[in-house]
PDB file of N, CA and C in Angstrom:
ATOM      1  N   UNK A   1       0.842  -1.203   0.000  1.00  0.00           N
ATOM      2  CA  UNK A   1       0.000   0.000   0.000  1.00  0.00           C
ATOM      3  C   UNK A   1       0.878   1.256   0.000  1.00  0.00           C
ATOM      4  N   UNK A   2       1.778   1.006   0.429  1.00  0.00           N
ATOM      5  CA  UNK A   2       2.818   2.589   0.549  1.00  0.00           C
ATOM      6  C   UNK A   2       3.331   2.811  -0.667  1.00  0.00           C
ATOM      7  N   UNK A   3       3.607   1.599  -1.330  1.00  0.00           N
ATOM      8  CA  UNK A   3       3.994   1.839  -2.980  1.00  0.00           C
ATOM      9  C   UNK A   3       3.205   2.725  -3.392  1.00  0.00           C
ATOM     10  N   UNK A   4       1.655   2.275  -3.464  1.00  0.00           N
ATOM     11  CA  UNK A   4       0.620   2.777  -4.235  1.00  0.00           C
ATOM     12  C   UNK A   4       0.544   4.315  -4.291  1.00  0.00           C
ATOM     13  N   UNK A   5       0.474   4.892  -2.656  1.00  0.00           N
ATOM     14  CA  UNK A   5       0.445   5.868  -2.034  1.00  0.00           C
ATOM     15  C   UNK A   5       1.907   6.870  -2.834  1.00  0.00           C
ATOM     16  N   UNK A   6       2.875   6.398  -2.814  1.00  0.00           N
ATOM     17  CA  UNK A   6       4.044   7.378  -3.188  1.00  0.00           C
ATOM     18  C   UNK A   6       3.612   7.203  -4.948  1.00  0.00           C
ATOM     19  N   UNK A   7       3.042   6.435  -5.601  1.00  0.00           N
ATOM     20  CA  UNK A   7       2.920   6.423  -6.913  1.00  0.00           C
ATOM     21  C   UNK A   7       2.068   8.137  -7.267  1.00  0.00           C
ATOM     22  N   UNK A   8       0.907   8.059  -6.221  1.00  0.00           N
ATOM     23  CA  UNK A   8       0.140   8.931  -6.474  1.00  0.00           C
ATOM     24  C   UNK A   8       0.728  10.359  -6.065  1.00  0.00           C
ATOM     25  N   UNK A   9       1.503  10.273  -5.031  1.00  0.00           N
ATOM     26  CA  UNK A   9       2.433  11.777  -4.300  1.00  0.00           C
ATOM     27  C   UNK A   9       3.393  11.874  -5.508  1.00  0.00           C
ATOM     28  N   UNK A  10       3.687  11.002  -6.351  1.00  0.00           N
ATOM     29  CA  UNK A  10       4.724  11.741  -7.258  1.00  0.00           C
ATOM     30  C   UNK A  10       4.064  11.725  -8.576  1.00  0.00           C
ATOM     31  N   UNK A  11       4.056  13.032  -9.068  1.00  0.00           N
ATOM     32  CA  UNK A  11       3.647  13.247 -10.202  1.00  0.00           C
ATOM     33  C   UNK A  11       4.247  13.811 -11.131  1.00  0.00           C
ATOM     34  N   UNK A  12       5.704  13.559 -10.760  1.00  0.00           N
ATOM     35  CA  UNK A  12       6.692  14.557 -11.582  1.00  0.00           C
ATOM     36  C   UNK A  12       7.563  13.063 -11.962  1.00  0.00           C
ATOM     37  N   UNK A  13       7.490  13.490 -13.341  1.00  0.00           N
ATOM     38  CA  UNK A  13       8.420  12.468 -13.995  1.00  0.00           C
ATOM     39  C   UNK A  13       9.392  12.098 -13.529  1.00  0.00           C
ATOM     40  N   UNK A  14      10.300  12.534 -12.798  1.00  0.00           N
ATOM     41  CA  UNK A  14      11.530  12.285 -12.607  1.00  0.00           C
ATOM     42  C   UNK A  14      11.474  11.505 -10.962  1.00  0.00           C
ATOM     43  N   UNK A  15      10.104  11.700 -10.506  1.00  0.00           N
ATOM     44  CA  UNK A  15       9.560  10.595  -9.211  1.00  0.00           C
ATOM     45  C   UNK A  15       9.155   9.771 -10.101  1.00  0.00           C
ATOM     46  N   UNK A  16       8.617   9.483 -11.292  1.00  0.00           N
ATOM     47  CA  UNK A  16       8.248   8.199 -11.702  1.00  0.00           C
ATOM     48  C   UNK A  16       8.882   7.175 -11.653  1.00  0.00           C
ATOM     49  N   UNK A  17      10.441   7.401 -11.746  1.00  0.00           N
ATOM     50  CA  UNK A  17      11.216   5.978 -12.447  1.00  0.00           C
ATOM     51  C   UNK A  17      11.505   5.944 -10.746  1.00  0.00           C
ATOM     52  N   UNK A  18      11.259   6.288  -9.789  1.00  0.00           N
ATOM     53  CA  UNK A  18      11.707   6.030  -8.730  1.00  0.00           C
ATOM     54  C   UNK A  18      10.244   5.119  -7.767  1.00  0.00           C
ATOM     55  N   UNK A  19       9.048   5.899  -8.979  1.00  0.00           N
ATOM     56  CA  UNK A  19       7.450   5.178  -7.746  1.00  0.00           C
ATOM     57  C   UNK A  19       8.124   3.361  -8.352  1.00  0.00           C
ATOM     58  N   UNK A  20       8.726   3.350  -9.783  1.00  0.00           N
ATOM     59  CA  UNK A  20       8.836   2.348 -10.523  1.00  0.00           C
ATOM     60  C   UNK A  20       9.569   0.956  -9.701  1.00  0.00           C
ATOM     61  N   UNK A  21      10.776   1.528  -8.862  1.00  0.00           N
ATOM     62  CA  UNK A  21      11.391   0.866  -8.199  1.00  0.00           C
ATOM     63  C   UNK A  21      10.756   0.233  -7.027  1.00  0.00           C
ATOM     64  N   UNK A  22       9.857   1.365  -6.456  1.00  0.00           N
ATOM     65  CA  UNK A  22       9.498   1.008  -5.611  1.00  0.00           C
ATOM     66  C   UNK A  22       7.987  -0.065  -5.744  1.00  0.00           C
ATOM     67  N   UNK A  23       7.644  -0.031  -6.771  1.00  0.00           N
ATOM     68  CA  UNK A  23       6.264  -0.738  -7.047  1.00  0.00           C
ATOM     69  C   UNK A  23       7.521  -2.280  -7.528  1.00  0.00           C
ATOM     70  N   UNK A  24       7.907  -2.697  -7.534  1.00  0.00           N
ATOM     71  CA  UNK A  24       9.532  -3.188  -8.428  1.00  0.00           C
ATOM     72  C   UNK A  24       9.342  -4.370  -6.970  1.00  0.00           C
ATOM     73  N   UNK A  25       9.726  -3.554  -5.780  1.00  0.00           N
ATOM     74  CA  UNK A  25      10.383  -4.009  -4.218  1.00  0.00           C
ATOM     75  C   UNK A  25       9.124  -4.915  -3.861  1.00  0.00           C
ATOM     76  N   UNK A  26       8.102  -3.723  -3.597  1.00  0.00           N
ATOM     77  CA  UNK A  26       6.706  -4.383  -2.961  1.00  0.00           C
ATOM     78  C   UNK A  26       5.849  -5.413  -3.860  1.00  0.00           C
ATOM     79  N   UNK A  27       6.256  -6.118  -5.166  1.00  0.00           N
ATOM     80  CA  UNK A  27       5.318  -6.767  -6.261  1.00  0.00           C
ATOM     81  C   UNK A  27       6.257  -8.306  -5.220  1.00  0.00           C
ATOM     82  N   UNK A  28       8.053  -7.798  -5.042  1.00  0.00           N
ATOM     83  CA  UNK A  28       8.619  -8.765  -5.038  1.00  0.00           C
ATOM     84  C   UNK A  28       8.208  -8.935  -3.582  1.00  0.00           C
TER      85      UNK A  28
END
């Protein structure tokens, strides 16, 4: 759920490749 949550707080491209990692950690 905290993935989800920082996906939506970043809306600036350059947080994307980082919500990416983190959706990446929490799938695993």
């Amino acid at each position: 759920m905290s993935g989800r949550s920082s996906v939506k707080n970043s809306l600036a491209p350059s947080t994307r490749m980082i919500a990416r990692g983190d959706q990446a950690a929490n799938f695993c």
